[in-house]
PDB file of N, CA and C in Angstrom:
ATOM      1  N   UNK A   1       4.724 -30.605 -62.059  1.00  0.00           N
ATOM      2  CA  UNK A   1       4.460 -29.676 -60.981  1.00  0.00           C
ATOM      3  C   UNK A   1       3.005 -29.738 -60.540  1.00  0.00           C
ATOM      4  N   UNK A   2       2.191 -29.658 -61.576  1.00  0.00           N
ATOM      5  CA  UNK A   2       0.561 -29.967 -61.329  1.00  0.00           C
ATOM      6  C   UNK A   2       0.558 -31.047 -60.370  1.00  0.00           C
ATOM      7  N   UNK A   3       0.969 -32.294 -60.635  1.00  0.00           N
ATOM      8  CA  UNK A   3       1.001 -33.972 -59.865  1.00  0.00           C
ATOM      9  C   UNK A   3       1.681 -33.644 -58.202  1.00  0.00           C
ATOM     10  N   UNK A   4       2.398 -32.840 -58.032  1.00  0.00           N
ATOM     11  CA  UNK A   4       2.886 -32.575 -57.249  1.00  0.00           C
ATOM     12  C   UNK A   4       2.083 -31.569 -56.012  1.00  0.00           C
ATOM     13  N   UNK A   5       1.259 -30.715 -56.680  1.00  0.00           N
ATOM     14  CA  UNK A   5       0.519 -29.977 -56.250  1.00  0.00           C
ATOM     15  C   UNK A   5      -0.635 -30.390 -55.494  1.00  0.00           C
ATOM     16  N   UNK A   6      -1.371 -31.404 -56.965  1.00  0.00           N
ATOM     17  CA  UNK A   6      -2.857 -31.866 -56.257  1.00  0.00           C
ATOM     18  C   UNK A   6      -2.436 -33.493 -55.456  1.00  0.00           C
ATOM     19  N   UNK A   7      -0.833 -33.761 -55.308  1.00  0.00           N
ATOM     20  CA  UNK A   7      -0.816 -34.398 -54.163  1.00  0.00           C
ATOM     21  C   UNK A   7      -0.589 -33.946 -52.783  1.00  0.00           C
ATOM     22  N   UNK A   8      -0.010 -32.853 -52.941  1.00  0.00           N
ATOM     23  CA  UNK A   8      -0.037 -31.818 -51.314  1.00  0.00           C
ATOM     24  C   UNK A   8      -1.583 -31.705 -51.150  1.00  0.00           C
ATOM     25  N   UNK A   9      -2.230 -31.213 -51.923  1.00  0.00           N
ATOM     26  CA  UNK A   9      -3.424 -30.943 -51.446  1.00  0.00           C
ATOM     27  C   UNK A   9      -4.251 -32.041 -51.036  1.00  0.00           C
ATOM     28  N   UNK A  10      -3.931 -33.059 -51.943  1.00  0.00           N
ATOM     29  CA  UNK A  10      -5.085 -33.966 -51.340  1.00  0.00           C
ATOM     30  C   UNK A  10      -4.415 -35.087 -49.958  1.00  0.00           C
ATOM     31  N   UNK A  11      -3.491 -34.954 -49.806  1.00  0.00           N
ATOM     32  CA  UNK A  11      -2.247 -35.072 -48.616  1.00  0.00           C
ATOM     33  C   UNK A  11      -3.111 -34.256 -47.292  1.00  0.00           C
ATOM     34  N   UNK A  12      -3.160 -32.929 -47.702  1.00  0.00           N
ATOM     35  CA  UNK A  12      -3.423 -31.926 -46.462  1.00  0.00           C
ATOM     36  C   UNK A  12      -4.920 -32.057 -46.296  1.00  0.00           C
ATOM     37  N   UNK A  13      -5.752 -32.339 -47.334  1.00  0.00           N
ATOM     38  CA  UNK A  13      -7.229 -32.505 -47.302  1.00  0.00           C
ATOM     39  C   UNK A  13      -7.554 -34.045 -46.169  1.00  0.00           C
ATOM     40  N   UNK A  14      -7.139 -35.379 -46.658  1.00  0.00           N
ATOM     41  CA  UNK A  14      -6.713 -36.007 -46.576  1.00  0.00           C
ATOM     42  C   UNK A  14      -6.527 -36.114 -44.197  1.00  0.00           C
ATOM     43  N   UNK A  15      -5.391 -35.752 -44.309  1.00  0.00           N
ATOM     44  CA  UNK A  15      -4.932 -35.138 -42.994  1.00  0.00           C
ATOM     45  C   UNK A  15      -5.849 -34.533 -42.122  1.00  0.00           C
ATOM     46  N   UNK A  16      -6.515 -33.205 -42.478  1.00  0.00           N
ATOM     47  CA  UNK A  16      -7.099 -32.626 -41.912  1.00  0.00           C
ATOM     48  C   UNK A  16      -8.807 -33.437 -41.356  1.00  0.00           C
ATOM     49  N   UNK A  17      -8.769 -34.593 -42.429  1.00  0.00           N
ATOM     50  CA  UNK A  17     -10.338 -34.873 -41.903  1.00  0.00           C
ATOM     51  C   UNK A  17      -9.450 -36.271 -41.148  1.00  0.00           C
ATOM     52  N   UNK A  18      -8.536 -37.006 -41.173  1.00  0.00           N
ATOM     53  CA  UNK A  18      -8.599 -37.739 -39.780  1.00  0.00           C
ATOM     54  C   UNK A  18      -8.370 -37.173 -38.751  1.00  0.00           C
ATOM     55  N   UNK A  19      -8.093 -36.068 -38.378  1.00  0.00           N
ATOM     56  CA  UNK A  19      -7.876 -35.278 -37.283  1.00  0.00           C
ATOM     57  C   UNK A  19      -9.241 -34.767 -36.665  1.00  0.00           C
ATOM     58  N   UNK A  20      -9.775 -34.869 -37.341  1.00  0.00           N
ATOM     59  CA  UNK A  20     -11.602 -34.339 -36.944  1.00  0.00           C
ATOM     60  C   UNK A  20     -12.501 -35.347 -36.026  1.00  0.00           C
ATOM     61  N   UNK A  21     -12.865 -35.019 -34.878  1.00  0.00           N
ATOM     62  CA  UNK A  21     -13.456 -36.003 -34.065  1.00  0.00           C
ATOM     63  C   UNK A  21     -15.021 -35.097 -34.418  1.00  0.00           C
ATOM     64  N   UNK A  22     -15.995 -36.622 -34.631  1.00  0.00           N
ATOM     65  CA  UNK A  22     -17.136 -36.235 -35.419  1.00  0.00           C
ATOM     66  C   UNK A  22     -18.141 -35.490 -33.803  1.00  0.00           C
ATOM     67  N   UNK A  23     -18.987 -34.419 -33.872  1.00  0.00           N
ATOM     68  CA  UNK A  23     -19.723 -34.343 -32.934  1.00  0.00           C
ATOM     69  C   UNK A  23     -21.406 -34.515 -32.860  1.00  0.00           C
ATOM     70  N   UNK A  24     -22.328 -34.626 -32.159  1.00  0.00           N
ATOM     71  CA  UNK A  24     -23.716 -34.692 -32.295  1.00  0.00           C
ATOM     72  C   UNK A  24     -24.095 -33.479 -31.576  1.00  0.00           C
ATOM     73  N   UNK A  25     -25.398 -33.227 -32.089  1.00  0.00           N
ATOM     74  CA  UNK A  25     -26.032 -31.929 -30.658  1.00  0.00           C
ATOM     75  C   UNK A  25     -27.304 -32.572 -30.784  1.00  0.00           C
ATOM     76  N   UNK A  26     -28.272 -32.596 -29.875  1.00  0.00           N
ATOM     77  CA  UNK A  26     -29.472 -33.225 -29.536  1.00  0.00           C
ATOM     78  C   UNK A  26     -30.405 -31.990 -28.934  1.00  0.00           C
ATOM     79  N   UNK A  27     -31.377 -31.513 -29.507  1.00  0.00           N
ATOM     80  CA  UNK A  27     -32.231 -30.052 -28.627  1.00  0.00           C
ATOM     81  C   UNK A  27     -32.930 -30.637 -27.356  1.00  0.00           C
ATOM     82  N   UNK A  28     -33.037 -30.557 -26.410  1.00  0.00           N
ATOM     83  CA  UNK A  28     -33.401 -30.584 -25.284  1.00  0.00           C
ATOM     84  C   UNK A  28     -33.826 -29.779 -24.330  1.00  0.00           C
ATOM     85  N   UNK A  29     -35.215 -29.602 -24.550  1.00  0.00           N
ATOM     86  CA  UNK A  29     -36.054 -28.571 -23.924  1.00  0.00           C
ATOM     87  C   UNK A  29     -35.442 -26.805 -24.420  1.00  0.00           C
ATOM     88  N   UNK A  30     -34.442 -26.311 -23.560  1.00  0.00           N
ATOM     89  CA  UNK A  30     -34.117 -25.263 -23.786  1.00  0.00           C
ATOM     90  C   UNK A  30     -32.661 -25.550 -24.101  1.00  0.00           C
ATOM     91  N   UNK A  31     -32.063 -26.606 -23.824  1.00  0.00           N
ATOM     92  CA  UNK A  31     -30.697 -26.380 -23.925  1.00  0.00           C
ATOM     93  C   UNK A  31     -30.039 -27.602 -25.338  1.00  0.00           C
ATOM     94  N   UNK A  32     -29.022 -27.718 -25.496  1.00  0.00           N
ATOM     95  CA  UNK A  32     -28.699 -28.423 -26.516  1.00  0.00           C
ATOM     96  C   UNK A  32     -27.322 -29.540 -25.514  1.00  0.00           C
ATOM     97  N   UNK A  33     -28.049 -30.911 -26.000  1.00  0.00           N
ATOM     98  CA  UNK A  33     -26.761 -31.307 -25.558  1.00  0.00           C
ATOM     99  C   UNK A  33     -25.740 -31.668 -26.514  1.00  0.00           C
ATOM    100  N   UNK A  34     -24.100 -31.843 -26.059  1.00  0.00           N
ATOM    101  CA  UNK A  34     -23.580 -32.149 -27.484  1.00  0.00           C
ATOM    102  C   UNK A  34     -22.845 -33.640 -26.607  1.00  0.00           C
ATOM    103  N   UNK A  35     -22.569 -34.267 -27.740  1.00  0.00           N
ATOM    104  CA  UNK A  35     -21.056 -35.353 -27.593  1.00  0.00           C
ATOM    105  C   UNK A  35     -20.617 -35.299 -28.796  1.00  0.00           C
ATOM    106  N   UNK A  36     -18.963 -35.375 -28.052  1.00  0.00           N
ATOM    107  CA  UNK A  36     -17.931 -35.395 -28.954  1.00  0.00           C
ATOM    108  C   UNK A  36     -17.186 -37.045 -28.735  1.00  0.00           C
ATOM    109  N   UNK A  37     -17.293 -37.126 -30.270  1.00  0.00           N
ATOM    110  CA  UNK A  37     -16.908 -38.645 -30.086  1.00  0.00           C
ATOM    111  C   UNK A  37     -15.335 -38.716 -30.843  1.00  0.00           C
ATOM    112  N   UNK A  38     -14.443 -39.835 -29.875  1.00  0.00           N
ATOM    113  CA  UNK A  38     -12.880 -40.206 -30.594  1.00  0.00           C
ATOM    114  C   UNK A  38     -13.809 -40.766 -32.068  1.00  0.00           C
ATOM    115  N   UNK A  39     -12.273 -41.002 -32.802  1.00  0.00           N
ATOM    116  CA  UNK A  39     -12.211 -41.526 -34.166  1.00  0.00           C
ATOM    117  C   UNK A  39     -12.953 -42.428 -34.467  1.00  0.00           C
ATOM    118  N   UNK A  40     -12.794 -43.500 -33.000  1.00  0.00           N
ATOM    119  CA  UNK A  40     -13.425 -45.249 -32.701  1.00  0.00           C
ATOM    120  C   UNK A  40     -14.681 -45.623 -32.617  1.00  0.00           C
ATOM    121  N   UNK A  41     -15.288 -43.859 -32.547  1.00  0.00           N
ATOM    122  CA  UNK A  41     -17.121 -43.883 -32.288  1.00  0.00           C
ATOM    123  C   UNK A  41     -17.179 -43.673 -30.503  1.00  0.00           C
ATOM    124  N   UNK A  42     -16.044 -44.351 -29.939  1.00  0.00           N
ATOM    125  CA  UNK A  42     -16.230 -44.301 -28.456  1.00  0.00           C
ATOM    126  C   UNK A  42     -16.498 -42.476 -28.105  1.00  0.00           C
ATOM    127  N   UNK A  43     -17.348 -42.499 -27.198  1.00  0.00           N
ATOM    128  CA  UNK A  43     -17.509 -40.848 -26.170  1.00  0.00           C
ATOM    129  C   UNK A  43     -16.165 -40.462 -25.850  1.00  0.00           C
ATOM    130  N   UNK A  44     -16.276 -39.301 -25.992  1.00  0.00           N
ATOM    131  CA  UNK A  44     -14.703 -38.585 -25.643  1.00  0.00           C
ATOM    132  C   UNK A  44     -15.008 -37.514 -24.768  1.00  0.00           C
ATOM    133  N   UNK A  45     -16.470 -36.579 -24.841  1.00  0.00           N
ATOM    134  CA  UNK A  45     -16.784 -35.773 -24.074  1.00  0.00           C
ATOM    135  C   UNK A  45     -18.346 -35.748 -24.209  1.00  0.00           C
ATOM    136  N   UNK A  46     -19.266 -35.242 -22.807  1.00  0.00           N
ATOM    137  CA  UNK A  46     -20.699 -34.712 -23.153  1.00  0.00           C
ATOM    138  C   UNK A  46     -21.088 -33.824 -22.139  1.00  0.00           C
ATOM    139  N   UNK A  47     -22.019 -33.221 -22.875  1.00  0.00           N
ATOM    140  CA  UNK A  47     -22.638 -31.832 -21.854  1.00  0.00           C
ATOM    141  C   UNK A  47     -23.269 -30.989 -22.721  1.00  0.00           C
ATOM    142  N   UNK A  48     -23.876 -30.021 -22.125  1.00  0.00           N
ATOM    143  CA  UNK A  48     -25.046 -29.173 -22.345  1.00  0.00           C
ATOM    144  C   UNK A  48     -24.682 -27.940 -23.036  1.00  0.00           C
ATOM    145  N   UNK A  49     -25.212 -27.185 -23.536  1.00  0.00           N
ATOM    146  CA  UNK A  49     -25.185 -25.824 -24.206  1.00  0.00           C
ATOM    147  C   UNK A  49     -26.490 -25.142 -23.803  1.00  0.00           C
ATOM    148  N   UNK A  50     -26.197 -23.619 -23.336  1.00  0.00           N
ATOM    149  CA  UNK A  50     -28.050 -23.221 -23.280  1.00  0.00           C
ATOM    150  C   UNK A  50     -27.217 -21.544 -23.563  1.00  0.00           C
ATOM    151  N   UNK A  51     -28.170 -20.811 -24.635  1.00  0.00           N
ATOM    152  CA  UNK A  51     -27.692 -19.845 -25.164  1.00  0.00           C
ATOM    153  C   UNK A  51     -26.498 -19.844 -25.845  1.00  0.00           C
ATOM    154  N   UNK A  52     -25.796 -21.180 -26.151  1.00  0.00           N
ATOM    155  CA  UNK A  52     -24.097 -20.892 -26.704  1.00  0.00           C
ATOM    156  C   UNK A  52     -23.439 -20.649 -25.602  1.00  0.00           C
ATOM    157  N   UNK A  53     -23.584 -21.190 -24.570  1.00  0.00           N
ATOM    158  CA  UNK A  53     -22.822 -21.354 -23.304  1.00  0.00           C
ATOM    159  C   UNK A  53     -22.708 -22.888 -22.768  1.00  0.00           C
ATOM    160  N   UNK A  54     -21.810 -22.944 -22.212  1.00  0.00           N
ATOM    161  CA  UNK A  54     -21.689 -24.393 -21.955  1.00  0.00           C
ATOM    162  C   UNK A  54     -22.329 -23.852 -20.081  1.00  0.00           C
ATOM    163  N   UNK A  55     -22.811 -24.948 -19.697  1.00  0.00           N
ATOM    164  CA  UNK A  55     -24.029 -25.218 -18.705  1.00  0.00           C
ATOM    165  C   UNK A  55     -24.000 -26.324 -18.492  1.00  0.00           C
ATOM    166  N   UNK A  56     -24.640 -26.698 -17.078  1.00  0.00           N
ATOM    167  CA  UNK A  56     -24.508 -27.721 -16.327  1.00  0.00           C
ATOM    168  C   UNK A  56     -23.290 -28.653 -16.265  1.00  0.00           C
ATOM    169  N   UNK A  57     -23.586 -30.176 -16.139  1.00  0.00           N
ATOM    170  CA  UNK A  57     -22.665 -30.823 -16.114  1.00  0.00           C
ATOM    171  C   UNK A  57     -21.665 -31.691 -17.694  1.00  0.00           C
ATOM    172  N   UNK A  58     -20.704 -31.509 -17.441  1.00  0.00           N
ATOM    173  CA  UNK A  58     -19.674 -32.075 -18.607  1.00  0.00           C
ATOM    174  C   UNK A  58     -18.814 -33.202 -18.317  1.00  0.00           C
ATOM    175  N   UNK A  59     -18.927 -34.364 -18.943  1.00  0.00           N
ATOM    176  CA  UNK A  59     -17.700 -35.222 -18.531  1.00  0.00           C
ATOM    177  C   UNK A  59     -17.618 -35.612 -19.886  1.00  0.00           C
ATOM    178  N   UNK A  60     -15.800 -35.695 -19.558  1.00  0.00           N
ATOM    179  CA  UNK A  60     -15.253 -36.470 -20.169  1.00  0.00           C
ATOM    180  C   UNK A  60     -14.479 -37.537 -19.963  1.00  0.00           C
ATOM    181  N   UNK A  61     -14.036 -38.536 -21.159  1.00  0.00           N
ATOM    182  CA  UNK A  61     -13.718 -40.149 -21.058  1.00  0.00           C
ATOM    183  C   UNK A  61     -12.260 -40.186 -21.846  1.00  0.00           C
ATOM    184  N   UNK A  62     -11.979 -41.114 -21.518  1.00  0.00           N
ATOM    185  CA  UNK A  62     -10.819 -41.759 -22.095  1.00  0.00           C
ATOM    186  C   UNK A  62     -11.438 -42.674 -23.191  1.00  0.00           C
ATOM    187  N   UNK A  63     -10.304 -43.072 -24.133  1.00  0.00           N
ATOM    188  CA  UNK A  63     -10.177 -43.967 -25.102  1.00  0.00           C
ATOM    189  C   UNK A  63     -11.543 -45.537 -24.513  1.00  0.00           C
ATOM    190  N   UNK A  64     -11.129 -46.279 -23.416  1.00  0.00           N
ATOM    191  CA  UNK A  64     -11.137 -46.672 -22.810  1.00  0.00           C
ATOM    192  C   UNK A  64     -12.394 -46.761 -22.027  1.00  0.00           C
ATOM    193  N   UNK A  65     -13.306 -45.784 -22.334  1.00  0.00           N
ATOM    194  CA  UNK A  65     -14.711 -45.535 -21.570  1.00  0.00           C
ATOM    195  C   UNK A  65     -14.903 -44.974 -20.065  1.00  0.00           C
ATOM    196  N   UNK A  66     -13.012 -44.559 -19.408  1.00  0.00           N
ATOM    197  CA  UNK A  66     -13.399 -44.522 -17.811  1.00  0.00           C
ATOM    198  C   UNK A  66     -13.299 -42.990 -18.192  1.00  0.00           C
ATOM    199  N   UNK A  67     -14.186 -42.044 -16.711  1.00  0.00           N
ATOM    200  CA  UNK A  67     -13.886 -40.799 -16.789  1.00  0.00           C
ATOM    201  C   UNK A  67     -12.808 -40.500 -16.980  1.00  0.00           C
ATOM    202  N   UNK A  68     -12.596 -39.249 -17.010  1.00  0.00           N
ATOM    203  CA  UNK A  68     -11.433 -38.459 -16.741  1.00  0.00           C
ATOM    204  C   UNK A  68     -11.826 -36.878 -16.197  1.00  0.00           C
ATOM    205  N   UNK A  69     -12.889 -36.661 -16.606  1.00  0.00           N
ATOM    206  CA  UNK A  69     -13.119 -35.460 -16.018  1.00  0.00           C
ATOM    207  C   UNK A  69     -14.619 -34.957 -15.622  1.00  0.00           C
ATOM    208  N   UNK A  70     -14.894 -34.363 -14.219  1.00  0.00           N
ATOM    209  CA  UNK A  70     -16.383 -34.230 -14.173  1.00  0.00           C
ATOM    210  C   UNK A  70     -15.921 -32.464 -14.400  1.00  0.00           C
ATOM    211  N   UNK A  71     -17.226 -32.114 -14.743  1.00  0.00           N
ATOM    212  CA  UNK A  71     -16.832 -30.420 -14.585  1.00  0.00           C
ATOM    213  C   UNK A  71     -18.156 -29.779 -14.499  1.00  0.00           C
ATOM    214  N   UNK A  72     -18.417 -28.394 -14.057  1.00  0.00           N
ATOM    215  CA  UNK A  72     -19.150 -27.944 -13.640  1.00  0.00           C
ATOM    216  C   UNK A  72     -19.266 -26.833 -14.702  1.00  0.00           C
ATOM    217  N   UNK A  73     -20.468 -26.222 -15.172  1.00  0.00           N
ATOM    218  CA  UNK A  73     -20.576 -24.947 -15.810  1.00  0.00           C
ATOM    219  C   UNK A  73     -22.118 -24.382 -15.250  1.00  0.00           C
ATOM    220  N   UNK A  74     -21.715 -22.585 -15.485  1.00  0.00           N
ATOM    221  CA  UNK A  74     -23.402 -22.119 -15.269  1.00  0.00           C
ATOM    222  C   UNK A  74     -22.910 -20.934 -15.882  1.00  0.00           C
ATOM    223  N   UNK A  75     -24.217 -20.576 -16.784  1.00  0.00           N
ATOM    224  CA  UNK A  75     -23.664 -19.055 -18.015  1.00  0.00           C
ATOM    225  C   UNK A  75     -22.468 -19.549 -18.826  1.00  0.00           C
ATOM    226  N   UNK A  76     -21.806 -20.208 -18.986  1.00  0.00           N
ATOM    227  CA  UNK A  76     -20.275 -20.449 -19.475  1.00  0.00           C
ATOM    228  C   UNK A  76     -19.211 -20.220 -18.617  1.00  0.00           C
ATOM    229  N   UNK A  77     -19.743 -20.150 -17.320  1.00  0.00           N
ATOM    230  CA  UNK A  77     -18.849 -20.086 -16.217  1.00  0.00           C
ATOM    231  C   UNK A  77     -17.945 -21.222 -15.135  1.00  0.00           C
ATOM    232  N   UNK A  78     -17.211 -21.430 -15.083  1.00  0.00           N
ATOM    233  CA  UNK A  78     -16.342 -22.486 -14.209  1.00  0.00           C
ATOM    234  C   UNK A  78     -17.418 -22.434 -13.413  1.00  0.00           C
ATOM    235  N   UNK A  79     -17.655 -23.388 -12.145  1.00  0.00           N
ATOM    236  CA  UNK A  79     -18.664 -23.447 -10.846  1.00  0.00           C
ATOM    237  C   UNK A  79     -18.523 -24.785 -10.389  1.00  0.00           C
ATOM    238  N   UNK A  80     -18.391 -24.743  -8.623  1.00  0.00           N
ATOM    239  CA  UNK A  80     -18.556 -26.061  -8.250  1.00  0.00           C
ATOM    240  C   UNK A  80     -17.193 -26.967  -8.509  1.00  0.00           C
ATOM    241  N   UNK A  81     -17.955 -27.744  -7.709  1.00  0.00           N
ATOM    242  CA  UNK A  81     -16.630 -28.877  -7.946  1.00  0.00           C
ATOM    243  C   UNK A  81     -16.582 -29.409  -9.449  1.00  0.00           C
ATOM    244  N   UNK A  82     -15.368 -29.827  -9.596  1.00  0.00           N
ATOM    245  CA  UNK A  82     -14.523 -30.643 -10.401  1.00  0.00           C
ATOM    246  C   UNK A  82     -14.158 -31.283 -10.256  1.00  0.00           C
ATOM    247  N   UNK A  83     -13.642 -32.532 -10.967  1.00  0.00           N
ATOM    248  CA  UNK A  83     -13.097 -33.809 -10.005  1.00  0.00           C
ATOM    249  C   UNK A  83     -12.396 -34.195 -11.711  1.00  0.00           C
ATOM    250  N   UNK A  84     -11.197 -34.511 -11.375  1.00  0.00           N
ATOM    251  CA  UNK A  84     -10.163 -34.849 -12.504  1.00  0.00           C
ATOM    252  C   UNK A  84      -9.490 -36.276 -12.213  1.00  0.00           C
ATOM    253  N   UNK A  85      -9.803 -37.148 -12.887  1.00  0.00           N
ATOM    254  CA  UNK A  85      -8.678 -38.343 -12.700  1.00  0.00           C
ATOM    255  C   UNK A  85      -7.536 -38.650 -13.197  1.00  0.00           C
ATOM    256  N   UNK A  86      -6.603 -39.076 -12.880  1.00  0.00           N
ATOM    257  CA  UNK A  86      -5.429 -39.237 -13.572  1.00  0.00           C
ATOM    258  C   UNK A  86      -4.716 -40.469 -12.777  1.00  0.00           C
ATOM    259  N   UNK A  87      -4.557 -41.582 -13.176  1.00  0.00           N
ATOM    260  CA  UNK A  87      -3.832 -42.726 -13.356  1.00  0.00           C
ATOM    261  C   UNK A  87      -4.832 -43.241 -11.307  1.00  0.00           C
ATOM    262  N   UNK A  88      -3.417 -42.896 -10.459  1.00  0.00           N
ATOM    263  CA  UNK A  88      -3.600 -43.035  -9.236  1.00  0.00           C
ATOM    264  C   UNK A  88      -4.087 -41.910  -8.150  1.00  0.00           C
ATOM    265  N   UNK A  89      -4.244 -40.524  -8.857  1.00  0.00           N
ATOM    266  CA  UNK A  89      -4.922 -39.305  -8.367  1.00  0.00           C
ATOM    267  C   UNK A  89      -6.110 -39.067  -8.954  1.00  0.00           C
ATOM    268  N   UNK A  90      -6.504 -38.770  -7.901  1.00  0.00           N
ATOM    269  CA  UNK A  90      -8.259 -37.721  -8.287  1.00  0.00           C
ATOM    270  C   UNK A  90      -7.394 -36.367  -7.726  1.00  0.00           C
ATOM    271  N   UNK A  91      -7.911 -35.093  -8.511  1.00  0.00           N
ATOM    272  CA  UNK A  91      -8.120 -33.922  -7.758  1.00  0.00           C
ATOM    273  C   UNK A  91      -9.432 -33.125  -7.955  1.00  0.00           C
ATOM    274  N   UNK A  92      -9.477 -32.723  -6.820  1.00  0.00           N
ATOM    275  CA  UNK A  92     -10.832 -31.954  -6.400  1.00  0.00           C
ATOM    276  C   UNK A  92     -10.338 -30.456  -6.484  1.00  0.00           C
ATOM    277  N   UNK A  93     -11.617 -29.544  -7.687  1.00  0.00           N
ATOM    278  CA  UNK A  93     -11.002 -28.564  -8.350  1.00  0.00           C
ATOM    279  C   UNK A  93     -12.436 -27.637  -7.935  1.00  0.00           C
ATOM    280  N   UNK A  94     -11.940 -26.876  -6.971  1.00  0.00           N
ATOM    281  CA  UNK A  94     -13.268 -26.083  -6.833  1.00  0.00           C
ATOM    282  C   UNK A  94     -13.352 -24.705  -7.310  1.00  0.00           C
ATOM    283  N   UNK A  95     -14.438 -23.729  -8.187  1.00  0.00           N
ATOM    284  CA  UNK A  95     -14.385 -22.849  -8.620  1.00  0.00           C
ATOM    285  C   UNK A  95     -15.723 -21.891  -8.478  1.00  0.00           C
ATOM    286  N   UNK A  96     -15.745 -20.945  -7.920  1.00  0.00           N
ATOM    287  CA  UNK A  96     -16.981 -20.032  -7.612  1.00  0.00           C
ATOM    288  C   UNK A  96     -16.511 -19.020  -8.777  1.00  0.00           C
ATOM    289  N   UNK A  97     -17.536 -19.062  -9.710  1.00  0.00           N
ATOM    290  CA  UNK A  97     -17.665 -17.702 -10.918  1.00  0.00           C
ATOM    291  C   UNK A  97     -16.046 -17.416 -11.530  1.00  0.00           C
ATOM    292  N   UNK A  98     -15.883 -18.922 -11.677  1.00  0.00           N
ATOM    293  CA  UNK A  98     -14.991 -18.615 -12.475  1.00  0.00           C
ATOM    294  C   UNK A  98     -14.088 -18.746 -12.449  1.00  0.00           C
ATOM    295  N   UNK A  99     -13.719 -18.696 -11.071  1.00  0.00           N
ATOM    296  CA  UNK A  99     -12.565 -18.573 -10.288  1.00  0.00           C
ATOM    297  C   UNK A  99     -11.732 -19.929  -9.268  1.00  0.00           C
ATOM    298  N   UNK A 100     -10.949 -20.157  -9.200  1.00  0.00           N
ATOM    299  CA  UNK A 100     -10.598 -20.693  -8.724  1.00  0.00           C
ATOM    300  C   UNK A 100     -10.283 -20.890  -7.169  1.00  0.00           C
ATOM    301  N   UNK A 101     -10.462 -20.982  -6.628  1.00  0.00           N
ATOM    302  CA  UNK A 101     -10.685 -21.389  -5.011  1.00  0.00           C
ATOM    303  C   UNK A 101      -9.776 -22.383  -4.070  1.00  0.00           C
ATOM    304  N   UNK A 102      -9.976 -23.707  -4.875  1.00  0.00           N
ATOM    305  CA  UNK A 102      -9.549 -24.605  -4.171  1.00  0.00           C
ATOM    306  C   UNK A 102      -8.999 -25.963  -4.977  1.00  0.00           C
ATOM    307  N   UNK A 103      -7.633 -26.705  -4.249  1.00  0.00           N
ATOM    308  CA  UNK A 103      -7.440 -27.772  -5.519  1.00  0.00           C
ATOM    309  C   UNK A 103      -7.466 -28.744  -4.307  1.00  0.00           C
ATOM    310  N   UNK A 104      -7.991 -29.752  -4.135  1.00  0.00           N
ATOM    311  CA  UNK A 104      -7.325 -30.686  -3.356  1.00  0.00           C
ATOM    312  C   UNK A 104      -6.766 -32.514  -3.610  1.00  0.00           C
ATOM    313  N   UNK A 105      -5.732 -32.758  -3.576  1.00  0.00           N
ATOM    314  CA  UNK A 105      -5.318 -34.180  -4.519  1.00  0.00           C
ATOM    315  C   UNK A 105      -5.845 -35.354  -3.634  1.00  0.00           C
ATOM    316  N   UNK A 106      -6.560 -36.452  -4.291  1.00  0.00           N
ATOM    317  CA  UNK A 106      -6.419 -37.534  -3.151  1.00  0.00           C
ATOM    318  C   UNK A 106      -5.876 -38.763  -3.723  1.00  0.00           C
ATOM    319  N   UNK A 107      -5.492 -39.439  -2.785  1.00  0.00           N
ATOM    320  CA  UNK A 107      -4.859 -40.867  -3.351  1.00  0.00           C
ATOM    321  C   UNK A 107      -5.834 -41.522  -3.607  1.00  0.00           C
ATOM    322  N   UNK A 108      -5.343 -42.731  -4.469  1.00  0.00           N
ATOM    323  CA  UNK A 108      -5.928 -43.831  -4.879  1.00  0.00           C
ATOM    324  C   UNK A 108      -6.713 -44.493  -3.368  1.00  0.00           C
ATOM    325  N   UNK A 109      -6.008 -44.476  -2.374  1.00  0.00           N
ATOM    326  CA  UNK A 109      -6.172 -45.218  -0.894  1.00  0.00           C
ATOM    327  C   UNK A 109      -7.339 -44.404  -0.200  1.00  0.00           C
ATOM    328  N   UNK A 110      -8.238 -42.999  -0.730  1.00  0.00           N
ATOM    329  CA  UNK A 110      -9.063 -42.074  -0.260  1.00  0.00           C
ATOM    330  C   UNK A 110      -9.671 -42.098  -1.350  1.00  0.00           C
ATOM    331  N   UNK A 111     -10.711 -42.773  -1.624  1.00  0.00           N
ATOM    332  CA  UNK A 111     -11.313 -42.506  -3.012  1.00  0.00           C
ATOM    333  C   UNK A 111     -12.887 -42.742  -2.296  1.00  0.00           C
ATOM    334  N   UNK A 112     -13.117 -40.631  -2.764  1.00  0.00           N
ATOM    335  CA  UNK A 112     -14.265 -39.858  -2.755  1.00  0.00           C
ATOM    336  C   UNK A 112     -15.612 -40.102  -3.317  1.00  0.00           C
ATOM    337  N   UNK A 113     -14.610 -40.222  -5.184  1.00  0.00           N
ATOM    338  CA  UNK A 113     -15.443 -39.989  -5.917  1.00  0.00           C
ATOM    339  C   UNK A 113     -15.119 -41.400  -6.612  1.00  0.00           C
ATOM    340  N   UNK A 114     -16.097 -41.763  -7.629  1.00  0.00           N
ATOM    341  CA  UNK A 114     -15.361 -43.555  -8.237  1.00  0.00           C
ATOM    342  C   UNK A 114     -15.227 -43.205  -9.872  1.00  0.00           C
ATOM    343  N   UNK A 115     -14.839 -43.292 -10.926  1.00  0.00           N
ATOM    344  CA  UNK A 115     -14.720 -43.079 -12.272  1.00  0.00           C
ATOM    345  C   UNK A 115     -15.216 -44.181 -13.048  1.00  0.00           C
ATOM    346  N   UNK A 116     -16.343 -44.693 -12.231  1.00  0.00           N
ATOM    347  CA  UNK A 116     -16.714 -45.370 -13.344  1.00  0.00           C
ATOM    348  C   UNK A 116     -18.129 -45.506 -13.217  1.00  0.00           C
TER     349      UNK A 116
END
C-alpha cells in the first residue's frame, strides 16, 4: 500500500511540474516586464506589470513564433485596440475601460495588421 501511495504521489508531483510553463520578470524603470515561456523555451506571451496590474502592451505567440494576439492594458484595464489572429482571420477588438465597444473580422484578402 505504501509503494502504491508514493507512486500516486510522485505520478501527481511528477504531472504537475510538466504542466508548468516557466516565467521571467525583468524590473524596468517602474514597471516589471514578464514572459511566459512554452515547455520548448519558445515565447508564449510578454508584457508589462506596473503596481500588479497588467499595463501597456501584451502579445502573445504560438508554438511556432507567429502572433496570435496584440492586446492593450492601462491600470489592469482592457483599452484600445486588439487585434487577434486566427488561421485566415484577424479580428479587431476594441475596448474603452474595459469595456467592449467594437469587434470587427477581416479576411486574409484585407490585411491591416501583419503577424509577424
Amino acid at each position: 500500500m505504501k509503494k502504491i501511495i508514493a507512486l500516486l504521489l510522485l505520478l501527481t508531483v511528477t504531472i504537475s511540474n510538466a504542466q508548468k510553463d516557466s516565467v521571467t520578470f525583468e524590473k524596468s524603470e517602474d514597471m516589471v516586464k514578464a514572459t511566459y515561456y512554452y515547455q520548448d523555451g519558445s515565447i508564449k506571451e510578454q508584457g508589462f506589470f506596473k503596481d500588479k496590474k497588467l499595463t501597456g502592451q501584451w502579445v502573445s505567440f504560438n508554438k511556432q513564433g507567429e502572433k496570435t494576439m496584440l492586446a492593450n492594458y492601462k491600470e489592469g484595464k482592457k483599452v484600445g485596440k486588439w487585434f487577434v489572429w486566427d488561421k485566415k482571420l484577424l479580428k479587431e477588438i476594441n475596448y474603452v475601460d474595459n469595456k467592449l465597444v467594437a469587434v470587427k473580422n477581416w479576411s486574409e484578402h484585407a490585411r491591416l495588421a501583419s503577424n509577424k
